[in-house]
Protein backbone atom coordinates (compact mmCIF):
# COMPACT_ATOMS: atom_id res chain seq x y z
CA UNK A 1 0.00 0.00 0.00
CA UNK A 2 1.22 3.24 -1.03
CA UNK A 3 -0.80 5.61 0.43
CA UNK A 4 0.70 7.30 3.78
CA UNK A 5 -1.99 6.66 6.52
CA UNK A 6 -1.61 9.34 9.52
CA UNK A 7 0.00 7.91 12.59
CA UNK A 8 -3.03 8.08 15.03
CA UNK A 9 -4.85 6.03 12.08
CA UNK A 10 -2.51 3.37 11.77
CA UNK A 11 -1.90 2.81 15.65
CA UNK A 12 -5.92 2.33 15.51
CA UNK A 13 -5.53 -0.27 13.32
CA UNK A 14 -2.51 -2.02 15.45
CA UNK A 15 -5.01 -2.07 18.02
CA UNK A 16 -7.46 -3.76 16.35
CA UNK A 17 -5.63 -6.33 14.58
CA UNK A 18 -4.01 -7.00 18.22
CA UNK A 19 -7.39 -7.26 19.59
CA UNK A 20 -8.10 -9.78 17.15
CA UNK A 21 -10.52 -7.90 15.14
CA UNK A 22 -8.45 -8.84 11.46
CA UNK A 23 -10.01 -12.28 9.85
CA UNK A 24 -9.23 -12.97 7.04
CA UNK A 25 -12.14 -14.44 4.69
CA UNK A 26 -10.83 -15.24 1.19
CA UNK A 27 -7.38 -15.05 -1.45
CA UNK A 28 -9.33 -14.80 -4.84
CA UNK A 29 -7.24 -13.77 -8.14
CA UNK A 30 -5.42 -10.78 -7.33
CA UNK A 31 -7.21 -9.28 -3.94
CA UNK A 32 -7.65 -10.50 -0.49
CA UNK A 33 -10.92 -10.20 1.55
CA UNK A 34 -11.21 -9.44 5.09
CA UNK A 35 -13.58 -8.90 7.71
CA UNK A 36 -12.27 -6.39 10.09
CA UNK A 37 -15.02 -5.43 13.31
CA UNK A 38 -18.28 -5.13 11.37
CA UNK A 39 -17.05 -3.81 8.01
CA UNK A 40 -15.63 -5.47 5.44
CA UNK A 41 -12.67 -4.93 3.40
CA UNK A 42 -10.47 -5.78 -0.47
CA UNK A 43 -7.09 -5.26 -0.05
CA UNK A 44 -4.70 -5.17 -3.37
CA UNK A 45 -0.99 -4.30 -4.75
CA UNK A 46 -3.01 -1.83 -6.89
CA UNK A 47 -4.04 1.04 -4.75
CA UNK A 48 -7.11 1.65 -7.11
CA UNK A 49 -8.57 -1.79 -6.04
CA UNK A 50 -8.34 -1.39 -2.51
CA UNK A 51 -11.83 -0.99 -0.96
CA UNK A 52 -13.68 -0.66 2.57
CA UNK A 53 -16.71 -0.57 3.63
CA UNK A 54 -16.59 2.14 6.16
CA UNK A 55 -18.21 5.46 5.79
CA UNK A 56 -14.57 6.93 6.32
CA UNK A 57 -12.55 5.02 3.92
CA UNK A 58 -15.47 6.82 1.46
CA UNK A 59 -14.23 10.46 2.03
CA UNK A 60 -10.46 9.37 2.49
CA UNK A 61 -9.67 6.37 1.26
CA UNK A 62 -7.78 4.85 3.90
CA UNK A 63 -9.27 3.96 7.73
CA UNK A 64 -8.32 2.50 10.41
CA UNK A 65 -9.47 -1.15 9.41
CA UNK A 66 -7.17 -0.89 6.25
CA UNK A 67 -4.20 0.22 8.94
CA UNK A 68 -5.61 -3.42 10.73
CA UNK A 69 -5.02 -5.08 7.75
CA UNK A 70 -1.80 -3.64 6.42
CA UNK A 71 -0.55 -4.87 10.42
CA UNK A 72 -1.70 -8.12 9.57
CA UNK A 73 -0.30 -8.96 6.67
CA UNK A 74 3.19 -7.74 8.04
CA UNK A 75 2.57 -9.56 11.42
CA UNK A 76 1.10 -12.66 11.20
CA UNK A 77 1.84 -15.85 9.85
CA UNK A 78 -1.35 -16.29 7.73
CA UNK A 79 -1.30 -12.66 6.59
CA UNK A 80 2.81 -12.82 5.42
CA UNK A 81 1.48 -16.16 3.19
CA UNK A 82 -1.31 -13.92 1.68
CA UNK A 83 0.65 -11.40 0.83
CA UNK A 84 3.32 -14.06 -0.49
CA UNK A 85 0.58 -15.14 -3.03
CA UNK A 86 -0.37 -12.01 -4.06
CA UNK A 87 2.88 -10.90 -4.67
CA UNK A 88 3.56 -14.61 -6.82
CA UNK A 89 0.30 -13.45 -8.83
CA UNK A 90 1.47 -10.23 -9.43
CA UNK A 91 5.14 -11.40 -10.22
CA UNK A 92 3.28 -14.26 -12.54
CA UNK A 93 1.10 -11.40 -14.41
CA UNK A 94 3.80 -9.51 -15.15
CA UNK A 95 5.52 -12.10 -16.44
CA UNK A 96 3.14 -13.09 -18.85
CA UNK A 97 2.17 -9.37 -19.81
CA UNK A 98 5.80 -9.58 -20.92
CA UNK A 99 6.06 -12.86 -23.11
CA UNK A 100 2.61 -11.31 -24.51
CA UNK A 101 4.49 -8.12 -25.47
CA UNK A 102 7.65 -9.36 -26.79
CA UNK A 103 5.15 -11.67 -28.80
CA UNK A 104 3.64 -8.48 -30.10
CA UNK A 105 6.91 -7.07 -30.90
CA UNK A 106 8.08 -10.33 -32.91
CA UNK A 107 4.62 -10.07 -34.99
CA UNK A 108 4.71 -6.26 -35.58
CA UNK A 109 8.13 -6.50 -37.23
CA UNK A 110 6.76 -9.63 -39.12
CA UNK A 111 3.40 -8.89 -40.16
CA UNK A 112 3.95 -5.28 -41.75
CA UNK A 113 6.46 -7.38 -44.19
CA UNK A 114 4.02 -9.50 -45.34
CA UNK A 115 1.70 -7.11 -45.86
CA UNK A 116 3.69 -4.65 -48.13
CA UNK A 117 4.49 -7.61 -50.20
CA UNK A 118 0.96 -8.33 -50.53
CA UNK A 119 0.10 -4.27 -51.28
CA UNK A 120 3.18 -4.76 -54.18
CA UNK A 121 2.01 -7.41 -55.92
CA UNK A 122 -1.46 -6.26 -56.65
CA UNK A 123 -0.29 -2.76 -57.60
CA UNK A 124 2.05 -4.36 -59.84
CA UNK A 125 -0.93 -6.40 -61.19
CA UNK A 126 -2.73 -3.37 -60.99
CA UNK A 127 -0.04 -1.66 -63.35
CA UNK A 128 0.11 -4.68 -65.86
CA UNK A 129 -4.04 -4.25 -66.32
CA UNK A 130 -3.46 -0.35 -67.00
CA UNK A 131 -0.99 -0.74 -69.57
CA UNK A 132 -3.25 -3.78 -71.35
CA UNK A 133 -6.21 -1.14 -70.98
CA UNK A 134 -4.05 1.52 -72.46
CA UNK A 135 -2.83 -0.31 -75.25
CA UNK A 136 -5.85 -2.16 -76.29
CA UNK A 137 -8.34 0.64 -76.62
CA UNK A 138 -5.99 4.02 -76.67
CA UNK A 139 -5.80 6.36 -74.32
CA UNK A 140 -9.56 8.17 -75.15
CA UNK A 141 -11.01 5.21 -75.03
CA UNK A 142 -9.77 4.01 -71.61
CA UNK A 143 -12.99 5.18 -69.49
CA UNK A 144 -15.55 3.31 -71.51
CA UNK A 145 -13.39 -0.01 -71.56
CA UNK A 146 -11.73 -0.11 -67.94
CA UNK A 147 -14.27 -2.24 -66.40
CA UNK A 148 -13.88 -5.01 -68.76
CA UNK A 149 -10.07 -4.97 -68.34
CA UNK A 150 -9.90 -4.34 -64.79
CA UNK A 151 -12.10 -7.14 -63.64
């Protein structure tokens, strides 16, 4: 978590996770869910995703129950393994998001390639028909007889 939470916030949150007050209720995908006191809470790497319940986390997006959780996961056991997994995800994501991209870069040098050659042969065929039109009924003649040459 990024955000700076004010000192009489976080040592709120000590105080409830030390009370006991920090359960944690699911790992899904990239976020962990809690229930901390009555209000429930998503906690991510991405600062964006992170969510409470509470009417105070609404006006300043961060509360004391996030400053429970963020003592949790740096405390105990089963909060250092959650984070761990996260983290893995991430680390896995990223990972992939790379492979995907260098992919991306292989095919865009690739792909434009192939299609200029495909763009140079038809206007070279596109030439050839031109000079047949242009030849075989003269150049004042070449509106009324294009369509039969062209197609």
């Amino acid at each position: 978590m990024a955000k700076l939470i004010p000192g009489k916030v976080r040592s709120q949150g000590s105080l409830l996770y030390e009370a006991g007050k920090v359960s944690l209720q699911e790992v899904k995908e990239k976020y962990l869910y809690f229930r901390v006191e009555e209000e429930s809470l998503r906690y991510s790497l991405d600062d964006d995703a992170v969510f409470c319940s509470c009417a105070f986390f609404q006006k300043k997006k961060f509360c004391t129950h996030l400053a429970a959780v963020e003592a949790f996961l740096k405390n105990d056991d089963s909060g250092k393994a959650a984070l761990a997994s996260l983290e893995e995800d991430a680390t896995a994501t990223e990972e992939t998001q790379e492979k995907v991209s260098f992919g991306s870069l292989f095919l865009d040098q690739v792909l434009p390639k192939i299609e200029k050659k495909k763009h140079a042969m038809s206007y070279r065929q596109l030439g050839r028909r031109m000079n047949t039109l242009v030849n075989s009924c003269g150049p004042f003649a070449f509106v009324a007889c294009q369509t039969s040459v062209l197609m």
